[in-house]
N, C-alpha and C. Protein backbone atom coordinates (compact mmCIF):
# COMPACT_ATOMS: atom_id res chain seq x y z
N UNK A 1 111.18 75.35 73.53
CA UNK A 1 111.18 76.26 74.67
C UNK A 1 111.19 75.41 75.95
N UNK A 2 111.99 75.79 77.42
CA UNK A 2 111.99 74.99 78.13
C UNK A 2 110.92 75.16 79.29
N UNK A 3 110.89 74.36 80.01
CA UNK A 3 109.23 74.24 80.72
C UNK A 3 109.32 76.16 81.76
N UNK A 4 110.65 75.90 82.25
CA UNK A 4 110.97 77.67 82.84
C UNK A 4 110.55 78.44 81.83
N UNK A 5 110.70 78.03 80.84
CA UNK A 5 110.61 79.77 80.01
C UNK A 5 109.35 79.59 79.82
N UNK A 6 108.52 78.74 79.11
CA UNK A 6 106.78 78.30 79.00
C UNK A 6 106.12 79.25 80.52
N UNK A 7 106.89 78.74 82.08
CA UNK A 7 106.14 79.51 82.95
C UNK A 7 106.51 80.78 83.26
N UNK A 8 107.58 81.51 82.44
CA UNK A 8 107.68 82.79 82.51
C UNK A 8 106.91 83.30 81.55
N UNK A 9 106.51 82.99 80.68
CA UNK A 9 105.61 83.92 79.61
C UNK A 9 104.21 83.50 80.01
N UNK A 10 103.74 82.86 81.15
CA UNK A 10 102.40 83.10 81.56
C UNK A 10 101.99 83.73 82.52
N UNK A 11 100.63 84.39 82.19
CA UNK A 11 100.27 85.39 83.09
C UNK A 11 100.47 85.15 85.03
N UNK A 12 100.67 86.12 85.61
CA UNK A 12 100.68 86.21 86.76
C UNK A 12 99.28 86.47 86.98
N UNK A 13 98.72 85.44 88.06
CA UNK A 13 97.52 85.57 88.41
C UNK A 13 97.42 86.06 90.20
N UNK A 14 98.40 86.29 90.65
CA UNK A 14 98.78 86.53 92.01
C UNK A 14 98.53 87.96 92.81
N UNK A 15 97.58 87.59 93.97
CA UNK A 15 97.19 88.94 94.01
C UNK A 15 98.71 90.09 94.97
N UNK A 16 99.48 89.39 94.92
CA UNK A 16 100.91 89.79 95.41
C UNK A 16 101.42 90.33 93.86
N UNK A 17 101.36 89.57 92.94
CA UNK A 17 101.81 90.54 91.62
C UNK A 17 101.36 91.54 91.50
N UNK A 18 99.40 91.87 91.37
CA UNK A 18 98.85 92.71 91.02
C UNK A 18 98.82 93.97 92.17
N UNK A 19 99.42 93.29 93.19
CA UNK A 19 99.51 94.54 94.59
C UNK A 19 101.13 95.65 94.06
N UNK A 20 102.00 94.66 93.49
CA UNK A 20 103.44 94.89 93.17
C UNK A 20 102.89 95.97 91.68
N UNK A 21 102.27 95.87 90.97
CA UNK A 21 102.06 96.59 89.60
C UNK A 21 101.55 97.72 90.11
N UNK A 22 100.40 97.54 91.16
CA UNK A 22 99.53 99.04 91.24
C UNK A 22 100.68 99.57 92.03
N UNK A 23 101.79 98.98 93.16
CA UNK A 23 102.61 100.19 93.60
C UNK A 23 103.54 100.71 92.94
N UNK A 24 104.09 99.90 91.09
CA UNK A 24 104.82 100.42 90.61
C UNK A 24 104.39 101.91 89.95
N UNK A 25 102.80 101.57 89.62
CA UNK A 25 102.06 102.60 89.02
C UNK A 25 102.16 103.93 89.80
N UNK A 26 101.82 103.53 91.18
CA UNK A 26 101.57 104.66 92.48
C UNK A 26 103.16 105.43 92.20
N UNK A 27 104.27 104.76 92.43
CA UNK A 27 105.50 105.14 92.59
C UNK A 27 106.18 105.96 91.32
N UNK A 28 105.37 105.64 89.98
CA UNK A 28 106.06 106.40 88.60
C UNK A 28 104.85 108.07 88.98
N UNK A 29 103.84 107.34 89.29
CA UNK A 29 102.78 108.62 89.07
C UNK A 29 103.21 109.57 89.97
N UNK A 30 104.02 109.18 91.01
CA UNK A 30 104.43 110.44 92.35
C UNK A 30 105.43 110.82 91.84
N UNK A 31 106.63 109.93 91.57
CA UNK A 31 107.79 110.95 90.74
C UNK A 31 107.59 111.13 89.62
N UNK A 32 106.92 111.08 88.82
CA UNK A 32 106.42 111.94 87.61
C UNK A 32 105.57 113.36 87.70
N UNK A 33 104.58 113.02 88.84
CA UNK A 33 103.99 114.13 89.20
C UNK A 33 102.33 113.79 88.31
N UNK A 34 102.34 112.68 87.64
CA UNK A 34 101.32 112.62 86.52
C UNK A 34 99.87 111.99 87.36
N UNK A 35 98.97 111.77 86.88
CA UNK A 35 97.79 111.20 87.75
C UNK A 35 97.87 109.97 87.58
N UNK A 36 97.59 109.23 88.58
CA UNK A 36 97.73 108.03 89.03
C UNK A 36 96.95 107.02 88.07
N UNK A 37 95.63 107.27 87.72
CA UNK A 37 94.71 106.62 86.32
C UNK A 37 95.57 106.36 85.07
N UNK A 38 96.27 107.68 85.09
CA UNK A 38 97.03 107.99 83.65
C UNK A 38 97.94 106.58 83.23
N UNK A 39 98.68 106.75 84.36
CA UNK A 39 100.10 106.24 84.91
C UNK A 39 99.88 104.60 84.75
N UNK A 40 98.52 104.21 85.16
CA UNK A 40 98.22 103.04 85.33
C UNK A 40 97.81 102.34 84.04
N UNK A 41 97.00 103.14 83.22
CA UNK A 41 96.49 102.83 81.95
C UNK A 41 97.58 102.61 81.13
N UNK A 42 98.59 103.27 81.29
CA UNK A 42 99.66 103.46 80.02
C UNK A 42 100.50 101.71 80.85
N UNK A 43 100.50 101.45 82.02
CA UNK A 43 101.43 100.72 82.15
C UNK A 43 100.68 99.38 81.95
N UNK A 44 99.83 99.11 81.77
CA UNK A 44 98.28 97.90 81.52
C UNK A 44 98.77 98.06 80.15
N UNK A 45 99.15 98.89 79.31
CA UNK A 45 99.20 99.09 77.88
C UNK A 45 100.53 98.21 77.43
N UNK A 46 101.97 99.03 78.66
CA UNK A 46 102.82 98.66 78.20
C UNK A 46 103.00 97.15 78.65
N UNK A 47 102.29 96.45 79.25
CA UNK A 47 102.57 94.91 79.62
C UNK A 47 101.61 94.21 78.72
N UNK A 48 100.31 94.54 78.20
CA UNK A 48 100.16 93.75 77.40
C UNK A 48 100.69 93.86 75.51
N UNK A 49 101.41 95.15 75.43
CA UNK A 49 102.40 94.85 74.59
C UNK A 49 103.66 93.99 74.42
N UNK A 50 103.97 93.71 76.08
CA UNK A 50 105.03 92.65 76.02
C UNK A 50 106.33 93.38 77.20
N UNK A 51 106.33 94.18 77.30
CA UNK A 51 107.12 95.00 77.76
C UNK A 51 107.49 94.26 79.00
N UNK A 52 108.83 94.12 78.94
CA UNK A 52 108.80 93.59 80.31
C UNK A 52 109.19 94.04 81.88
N UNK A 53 109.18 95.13 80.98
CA UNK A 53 109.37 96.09 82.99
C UNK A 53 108.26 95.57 83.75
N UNK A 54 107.08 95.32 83.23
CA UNK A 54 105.98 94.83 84.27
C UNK A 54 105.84 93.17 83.16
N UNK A 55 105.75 92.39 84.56
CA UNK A 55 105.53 91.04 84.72
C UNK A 55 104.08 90.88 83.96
N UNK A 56 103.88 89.91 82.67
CA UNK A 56 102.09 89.76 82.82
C UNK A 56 101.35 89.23 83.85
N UNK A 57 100.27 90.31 83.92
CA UNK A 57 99.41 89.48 84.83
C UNK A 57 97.95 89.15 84.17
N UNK A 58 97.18 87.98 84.99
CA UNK A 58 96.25 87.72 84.57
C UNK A 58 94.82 88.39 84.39
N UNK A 59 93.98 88.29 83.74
CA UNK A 59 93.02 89.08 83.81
C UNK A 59 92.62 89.71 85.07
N UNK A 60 92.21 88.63 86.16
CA UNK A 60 91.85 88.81 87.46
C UNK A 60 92.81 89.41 88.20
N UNK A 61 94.05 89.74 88.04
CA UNK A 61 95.05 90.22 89.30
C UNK A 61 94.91 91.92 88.26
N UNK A 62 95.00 92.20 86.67
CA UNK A 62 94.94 93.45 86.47
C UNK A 62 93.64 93.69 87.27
N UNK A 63 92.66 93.32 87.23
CA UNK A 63 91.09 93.74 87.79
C UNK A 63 91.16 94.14 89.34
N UNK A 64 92.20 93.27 90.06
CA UNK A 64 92.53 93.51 91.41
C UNK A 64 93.36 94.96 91.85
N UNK A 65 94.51 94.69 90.62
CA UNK A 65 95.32 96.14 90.70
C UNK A 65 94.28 97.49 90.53
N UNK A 66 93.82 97.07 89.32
CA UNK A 66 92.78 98.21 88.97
C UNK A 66 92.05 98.83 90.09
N UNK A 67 91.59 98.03 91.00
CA UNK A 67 90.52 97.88 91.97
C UNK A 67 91.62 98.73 93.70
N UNK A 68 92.73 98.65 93.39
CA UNK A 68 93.46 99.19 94.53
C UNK A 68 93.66 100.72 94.14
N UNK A 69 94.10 100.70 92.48
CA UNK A 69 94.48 102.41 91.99
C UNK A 69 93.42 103.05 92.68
N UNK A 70 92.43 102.35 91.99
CA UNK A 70 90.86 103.42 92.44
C UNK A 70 90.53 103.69 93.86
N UNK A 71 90.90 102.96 94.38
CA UNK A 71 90.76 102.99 95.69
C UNK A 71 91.46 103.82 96.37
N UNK A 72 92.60 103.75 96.10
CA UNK A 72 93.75 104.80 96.99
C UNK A 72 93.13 106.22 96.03
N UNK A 73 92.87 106.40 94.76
CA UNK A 73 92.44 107.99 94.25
C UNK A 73 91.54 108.14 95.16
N UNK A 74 90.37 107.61 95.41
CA UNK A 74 89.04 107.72 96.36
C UNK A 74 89.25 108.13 97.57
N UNK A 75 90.05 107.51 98.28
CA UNK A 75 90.48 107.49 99.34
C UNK A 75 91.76 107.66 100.50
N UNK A 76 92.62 108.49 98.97
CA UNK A 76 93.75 108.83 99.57
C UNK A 76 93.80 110.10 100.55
N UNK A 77 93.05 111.01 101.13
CA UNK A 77 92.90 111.67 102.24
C UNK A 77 92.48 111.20 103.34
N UNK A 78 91.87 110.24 103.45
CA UNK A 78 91.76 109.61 104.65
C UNK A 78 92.74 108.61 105.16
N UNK A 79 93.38 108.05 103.61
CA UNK A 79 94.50 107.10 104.08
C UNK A 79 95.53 107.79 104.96
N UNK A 80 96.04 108.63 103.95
CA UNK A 80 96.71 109.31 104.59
C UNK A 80 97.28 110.45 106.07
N UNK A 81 95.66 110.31 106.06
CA UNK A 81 95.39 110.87 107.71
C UNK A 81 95.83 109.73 108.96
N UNK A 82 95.12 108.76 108.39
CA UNK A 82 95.26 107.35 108.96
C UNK A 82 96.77 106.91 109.15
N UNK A 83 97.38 107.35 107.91
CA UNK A 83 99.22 107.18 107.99
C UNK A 83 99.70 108.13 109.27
N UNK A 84 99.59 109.55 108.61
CA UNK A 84 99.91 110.30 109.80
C UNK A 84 99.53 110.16 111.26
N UNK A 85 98.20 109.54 111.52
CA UNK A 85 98.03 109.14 113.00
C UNK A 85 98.74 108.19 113.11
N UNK A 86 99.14 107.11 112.42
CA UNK A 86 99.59 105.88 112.93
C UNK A 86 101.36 105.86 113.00
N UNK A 87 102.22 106.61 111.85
CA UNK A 87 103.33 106.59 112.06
C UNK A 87 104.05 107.91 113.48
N UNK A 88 104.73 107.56 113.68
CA UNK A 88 105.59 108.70 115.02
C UNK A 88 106.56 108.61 114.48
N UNK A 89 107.37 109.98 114.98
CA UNK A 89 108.56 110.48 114.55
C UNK A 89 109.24 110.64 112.97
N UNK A 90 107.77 110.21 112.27
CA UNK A 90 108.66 110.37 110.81
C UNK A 90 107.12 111.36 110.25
N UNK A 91 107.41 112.23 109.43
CA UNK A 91 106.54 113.21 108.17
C UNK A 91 106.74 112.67 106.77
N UNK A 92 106.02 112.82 106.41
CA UNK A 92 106.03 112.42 105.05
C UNK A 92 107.21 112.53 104.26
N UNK A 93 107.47 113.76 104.48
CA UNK A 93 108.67 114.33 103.89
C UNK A 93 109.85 114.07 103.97
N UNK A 94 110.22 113.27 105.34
CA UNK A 94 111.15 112.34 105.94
C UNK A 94 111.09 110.73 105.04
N UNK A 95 110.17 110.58 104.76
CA UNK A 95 109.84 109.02 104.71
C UNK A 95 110.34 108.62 103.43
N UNK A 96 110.61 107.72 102.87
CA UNK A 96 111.53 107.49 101.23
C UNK A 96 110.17 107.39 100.45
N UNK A 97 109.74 107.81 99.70
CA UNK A 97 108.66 107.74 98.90
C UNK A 97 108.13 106.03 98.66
N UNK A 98 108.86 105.02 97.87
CA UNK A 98 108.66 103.70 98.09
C UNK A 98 107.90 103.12 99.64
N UNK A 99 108.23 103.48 100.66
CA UNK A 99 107.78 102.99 101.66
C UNK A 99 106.45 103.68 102.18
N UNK A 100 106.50 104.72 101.59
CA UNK A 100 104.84 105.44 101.88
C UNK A 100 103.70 105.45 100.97
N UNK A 101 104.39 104.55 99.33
CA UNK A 101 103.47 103.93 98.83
C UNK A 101 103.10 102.33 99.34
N UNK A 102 103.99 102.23 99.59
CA UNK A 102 103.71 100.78 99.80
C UNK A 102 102.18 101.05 101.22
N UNK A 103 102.91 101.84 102.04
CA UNK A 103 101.96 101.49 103.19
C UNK A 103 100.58 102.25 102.58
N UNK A 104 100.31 102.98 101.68
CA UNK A 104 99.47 103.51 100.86
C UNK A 104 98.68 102.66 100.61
N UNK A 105 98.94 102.01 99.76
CA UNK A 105 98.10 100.76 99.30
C UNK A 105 97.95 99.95 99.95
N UNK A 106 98.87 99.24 101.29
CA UNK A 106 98.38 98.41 101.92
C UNK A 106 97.31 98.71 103.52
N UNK A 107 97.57 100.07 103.42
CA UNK A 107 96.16 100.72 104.11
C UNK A 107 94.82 100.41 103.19
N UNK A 108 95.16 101.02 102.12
CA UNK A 108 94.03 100.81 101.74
C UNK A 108 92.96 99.46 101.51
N UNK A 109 93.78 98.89 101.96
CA UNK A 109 93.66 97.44 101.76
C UNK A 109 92.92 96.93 102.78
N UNK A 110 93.61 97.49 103.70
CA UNK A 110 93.14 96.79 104.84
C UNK A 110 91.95 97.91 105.55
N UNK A 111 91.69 99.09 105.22
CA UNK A 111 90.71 99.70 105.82
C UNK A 111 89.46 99.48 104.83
N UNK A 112 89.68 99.31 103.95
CA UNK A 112 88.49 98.89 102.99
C UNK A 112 88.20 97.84 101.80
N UNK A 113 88.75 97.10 102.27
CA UNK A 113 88.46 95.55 101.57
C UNK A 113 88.31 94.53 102.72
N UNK A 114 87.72 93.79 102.66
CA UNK A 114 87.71 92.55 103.91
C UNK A 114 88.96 91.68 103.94
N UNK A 115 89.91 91.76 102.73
CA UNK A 115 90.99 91.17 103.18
C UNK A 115 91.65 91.09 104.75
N UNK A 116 92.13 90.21 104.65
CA UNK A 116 92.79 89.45 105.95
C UNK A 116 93.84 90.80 106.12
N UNK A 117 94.44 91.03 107.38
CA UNK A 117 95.69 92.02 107.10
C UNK A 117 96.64 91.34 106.81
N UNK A 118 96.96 89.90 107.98
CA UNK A 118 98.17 89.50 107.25
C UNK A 118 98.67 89.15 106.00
N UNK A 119 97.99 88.57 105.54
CA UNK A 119 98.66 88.51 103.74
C UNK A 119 98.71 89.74 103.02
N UNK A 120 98.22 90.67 103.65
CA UNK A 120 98.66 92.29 103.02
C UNK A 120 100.01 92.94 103.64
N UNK A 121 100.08 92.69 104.88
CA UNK A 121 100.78 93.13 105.33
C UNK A 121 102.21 92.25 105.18
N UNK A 122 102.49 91.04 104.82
CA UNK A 122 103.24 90.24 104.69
C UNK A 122 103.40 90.59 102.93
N UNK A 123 102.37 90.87 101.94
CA UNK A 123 102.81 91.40 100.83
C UNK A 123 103.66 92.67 100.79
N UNK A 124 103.34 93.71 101.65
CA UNK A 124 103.94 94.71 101.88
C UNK A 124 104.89 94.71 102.00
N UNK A 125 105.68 94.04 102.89
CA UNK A 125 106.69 93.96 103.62
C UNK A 125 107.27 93.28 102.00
N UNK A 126 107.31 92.97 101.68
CA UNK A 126 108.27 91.81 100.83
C UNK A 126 108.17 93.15 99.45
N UNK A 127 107.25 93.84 99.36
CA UNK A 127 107.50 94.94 98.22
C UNK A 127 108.47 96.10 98.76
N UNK A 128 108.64 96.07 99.88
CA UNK A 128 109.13 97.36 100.51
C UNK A 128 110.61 96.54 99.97
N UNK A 129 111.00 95.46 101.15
CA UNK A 129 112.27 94.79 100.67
C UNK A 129 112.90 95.11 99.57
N UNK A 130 111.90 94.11 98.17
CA UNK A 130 112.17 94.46 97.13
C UNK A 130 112.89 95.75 96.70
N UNK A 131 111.86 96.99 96.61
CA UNK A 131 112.01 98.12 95.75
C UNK A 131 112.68 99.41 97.17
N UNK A 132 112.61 99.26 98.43
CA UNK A 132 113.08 100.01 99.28
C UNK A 132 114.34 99.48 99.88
N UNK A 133 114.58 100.30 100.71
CA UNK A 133 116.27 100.46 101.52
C UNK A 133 116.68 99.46 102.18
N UNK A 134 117.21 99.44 103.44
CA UNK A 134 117.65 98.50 103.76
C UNK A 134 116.88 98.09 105.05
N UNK A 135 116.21 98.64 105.81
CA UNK A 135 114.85 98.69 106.53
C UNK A 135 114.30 99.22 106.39
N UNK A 136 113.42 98.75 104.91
CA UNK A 136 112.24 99.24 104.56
C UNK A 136 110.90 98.23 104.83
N UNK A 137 111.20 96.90 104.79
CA UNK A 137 110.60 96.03 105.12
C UNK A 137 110.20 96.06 106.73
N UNK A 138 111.42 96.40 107.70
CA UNK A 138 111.44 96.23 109.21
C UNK A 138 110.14 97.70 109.12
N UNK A 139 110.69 98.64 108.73
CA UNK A 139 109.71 99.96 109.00
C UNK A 139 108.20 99.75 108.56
N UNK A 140 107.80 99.17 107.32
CA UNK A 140 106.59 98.91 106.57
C UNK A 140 105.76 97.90 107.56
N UNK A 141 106.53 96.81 108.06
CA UNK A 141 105.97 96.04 108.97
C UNK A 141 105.53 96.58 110.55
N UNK A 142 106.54 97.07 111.13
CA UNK A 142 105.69 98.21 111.68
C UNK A 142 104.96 98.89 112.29
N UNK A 143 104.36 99.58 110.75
CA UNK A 143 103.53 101.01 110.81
C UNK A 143 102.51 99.95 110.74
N UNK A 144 102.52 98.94 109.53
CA UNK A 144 101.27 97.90 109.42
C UNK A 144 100.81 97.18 110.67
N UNK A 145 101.99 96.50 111.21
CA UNK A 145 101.06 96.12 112.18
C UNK A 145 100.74 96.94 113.54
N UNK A 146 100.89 98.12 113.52
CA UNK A 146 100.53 99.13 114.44
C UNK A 146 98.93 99.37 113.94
N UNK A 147 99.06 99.71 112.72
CA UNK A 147 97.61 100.00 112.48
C UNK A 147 96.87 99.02 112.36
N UNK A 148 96.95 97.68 112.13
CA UNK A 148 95.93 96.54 112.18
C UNK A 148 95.89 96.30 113.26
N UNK A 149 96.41 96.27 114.26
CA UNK A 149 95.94 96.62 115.95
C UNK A 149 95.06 97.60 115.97
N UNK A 150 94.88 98.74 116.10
CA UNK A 150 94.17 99.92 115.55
C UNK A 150 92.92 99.93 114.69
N UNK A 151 93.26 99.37 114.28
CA UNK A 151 91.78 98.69 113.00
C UNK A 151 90.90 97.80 113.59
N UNK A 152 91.35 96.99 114.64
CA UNK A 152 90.51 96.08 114.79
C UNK A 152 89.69 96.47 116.20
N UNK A 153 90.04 97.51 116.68
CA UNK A 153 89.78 97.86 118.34
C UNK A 153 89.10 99.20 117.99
N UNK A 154 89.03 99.35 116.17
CA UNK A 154 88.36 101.23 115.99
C UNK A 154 87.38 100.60 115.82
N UNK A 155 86.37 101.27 115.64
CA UNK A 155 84.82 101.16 114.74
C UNK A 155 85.12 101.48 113.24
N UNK A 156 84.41 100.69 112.35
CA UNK A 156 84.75 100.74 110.88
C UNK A 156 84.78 101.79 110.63
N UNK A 157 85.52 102.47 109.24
CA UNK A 157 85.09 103.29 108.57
C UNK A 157 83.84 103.90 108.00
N UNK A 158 83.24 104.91 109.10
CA UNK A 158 82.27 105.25 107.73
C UNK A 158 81.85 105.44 106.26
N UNK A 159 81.28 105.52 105.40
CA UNK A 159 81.28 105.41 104.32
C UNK A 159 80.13 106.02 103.55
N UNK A 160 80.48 107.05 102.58
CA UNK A 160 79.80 107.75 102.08
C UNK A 160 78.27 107.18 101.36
N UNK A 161 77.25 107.68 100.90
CA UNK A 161 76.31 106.89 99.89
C UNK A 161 77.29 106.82 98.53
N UNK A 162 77.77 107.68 98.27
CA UNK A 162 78.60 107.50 97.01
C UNK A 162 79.95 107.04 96.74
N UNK A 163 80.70 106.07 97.97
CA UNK A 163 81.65 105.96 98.30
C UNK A 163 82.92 106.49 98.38
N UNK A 164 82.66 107.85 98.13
CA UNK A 164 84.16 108.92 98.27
C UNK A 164 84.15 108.95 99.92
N UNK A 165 84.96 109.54 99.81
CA UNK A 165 85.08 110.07 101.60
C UNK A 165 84.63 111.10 101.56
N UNK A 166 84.24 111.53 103.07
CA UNK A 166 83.42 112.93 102.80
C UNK A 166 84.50 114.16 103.85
């Protein structure tokens, strides 16, 4: 086997992979219509069967993905409020689905994890590229850095005792 193929059959430990898996998850579970847990479990299933629609990742980047699904279920009404204040001239309904997950998760990212924005927002951008249009990257970048301006000049998020939103 050659040393390329040896580093393609090892796990992705990258928290840019595991950001790329939870939005593939986000993106089957919206056009499926199915719940987002569901969607995610079955696709954790189908990569460590081998499958290669999803890249392996390493223990620690599934734990990371894992850690974003839950997050956006928890907290996808506030994200999304947060979207709607922050984008102009576009509705949801306007927006290509890919690019309103992406900024989905990378809200969530950045309103409730201490991550840095830029390496979220610079992951973003490069997933939008990827899997969106032809300025999907220019648009994702953005809305992101509109709201990490915004983020840093708001007062934190409050936060429940039980950490849902209230």
């Amino acid at each position: 086997m050659t040393r390329r193929r040896e580093k393609a059959n090892q796990p992705v430990g990258t928290r840019r992979a595991a950001r790329e898996f939870a939005f593939r998850a986000l993106f089957q579970a919206d056009r499926g219509d199915l719940p987002l847990n569901d969607v995610f479990i079955r696709a954790e299933g189908d990569m460590r069967e081998g499958d290669d629609t999803f890249p392996q990742l390493a223990p620690d980047a599934v734990t990371f993905a894992r850690e974003l699904v839950d997050g956006l279920v928890t907290h996808r009404d506030t994200i999304d409020q947060t979207l709607r204040q922050t984008i102009r001239g576009w509705s949801f309904d306007q927006m290509a689905q890919t690019d309103l997950n992406v900024l989905r998760l990378a809200t969530f990212e950045m309103m409730y994890t201490g991550t840095a924005h830029p390496p979220v927002i610079e992951s973003a951008v490069r997933i939008a590229r990827k899997f969106g249009g032809d300025d999907s990257g220019r648009f994702v970048n953005g809305v992101l850095a509109g709201l990490s301006r915004t983020l840093q000049t708001a007062p934190a998020v409050p936060q429940s005792d039980d950490g849902a939103d209230e």
